[in-house]
C-alpha atoms as a PDB file:
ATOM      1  CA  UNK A   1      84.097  91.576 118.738  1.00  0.00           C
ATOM      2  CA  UNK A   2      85.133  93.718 115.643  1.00  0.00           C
ATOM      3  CA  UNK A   3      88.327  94.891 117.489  1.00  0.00           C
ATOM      4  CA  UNK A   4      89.252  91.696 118.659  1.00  0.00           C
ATOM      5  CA  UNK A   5      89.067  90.086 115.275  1.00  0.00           C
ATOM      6  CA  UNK A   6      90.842  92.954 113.630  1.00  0.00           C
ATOM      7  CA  UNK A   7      94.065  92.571 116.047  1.00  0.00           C
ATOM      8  CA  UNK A   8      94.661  88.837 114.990  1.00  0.00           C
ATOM      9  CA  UNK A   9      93.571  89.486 111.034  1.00  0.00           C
ATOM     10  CA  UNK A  10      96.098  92.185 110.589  1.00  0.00           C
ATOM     11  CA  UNK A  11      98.824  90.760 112.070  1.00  0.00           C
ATOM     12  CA  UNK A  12      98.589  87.581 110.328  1.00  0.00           C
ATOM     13  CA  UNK A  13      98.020  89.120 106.608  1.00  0.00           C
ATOM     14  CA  UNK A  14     100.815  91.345 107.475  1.00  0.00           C
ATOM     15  CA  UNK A  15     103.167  88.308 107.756  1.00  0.00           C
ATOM     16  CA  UNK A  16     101.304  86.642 104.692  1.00  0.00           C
ATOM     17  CA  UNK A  17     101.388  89.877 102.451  1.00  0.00           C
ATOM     18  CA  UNK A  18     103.184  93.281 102.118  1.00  0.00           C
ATOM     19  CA  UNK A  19     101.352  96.310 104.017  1.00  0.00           C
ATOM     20  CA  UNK A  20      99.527  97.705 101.500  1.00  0.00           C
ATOM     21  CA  UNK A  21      97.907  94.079 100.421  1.00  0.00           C
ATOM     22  CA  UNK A  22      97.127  93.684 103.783  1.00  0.00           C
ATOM     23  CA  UNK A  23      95.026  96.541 104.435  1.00  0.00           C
ATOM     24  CA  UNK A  24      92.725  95.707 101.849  1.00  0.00           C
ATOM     25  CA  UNK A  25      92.345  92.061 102.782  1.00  0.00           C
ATOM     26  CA  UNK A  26      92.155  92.809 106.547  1.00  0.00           C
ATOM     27  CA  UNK A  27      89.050  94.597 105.445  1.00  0.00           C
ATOM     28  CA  UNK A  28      87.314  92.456 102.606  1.00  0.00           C
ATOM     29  CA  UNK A  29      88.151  89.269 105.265  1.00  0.00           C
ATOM     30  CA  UNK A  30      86.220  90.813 108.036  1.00  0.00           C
ATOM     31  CA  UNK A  31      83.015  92.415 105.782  1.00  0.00           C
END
């Protein structure tokens, strides 16, 4: 389940943000 929702998540920040925003949201969004 984690790995499937992390696939989708980062992809879709990545578009919405730069890369380096996007790691940290990736991982607040799925705690």
């Amino acid at each position: 389940m984690e790995t499937s929702l992390l696939p989708p998540v980062h992809q879709q920040t990545l578009s919405l943000s730069p890369p380096q925003r996007s790691r940290r949201s990736g991982q607040v969004s799925l705690r």
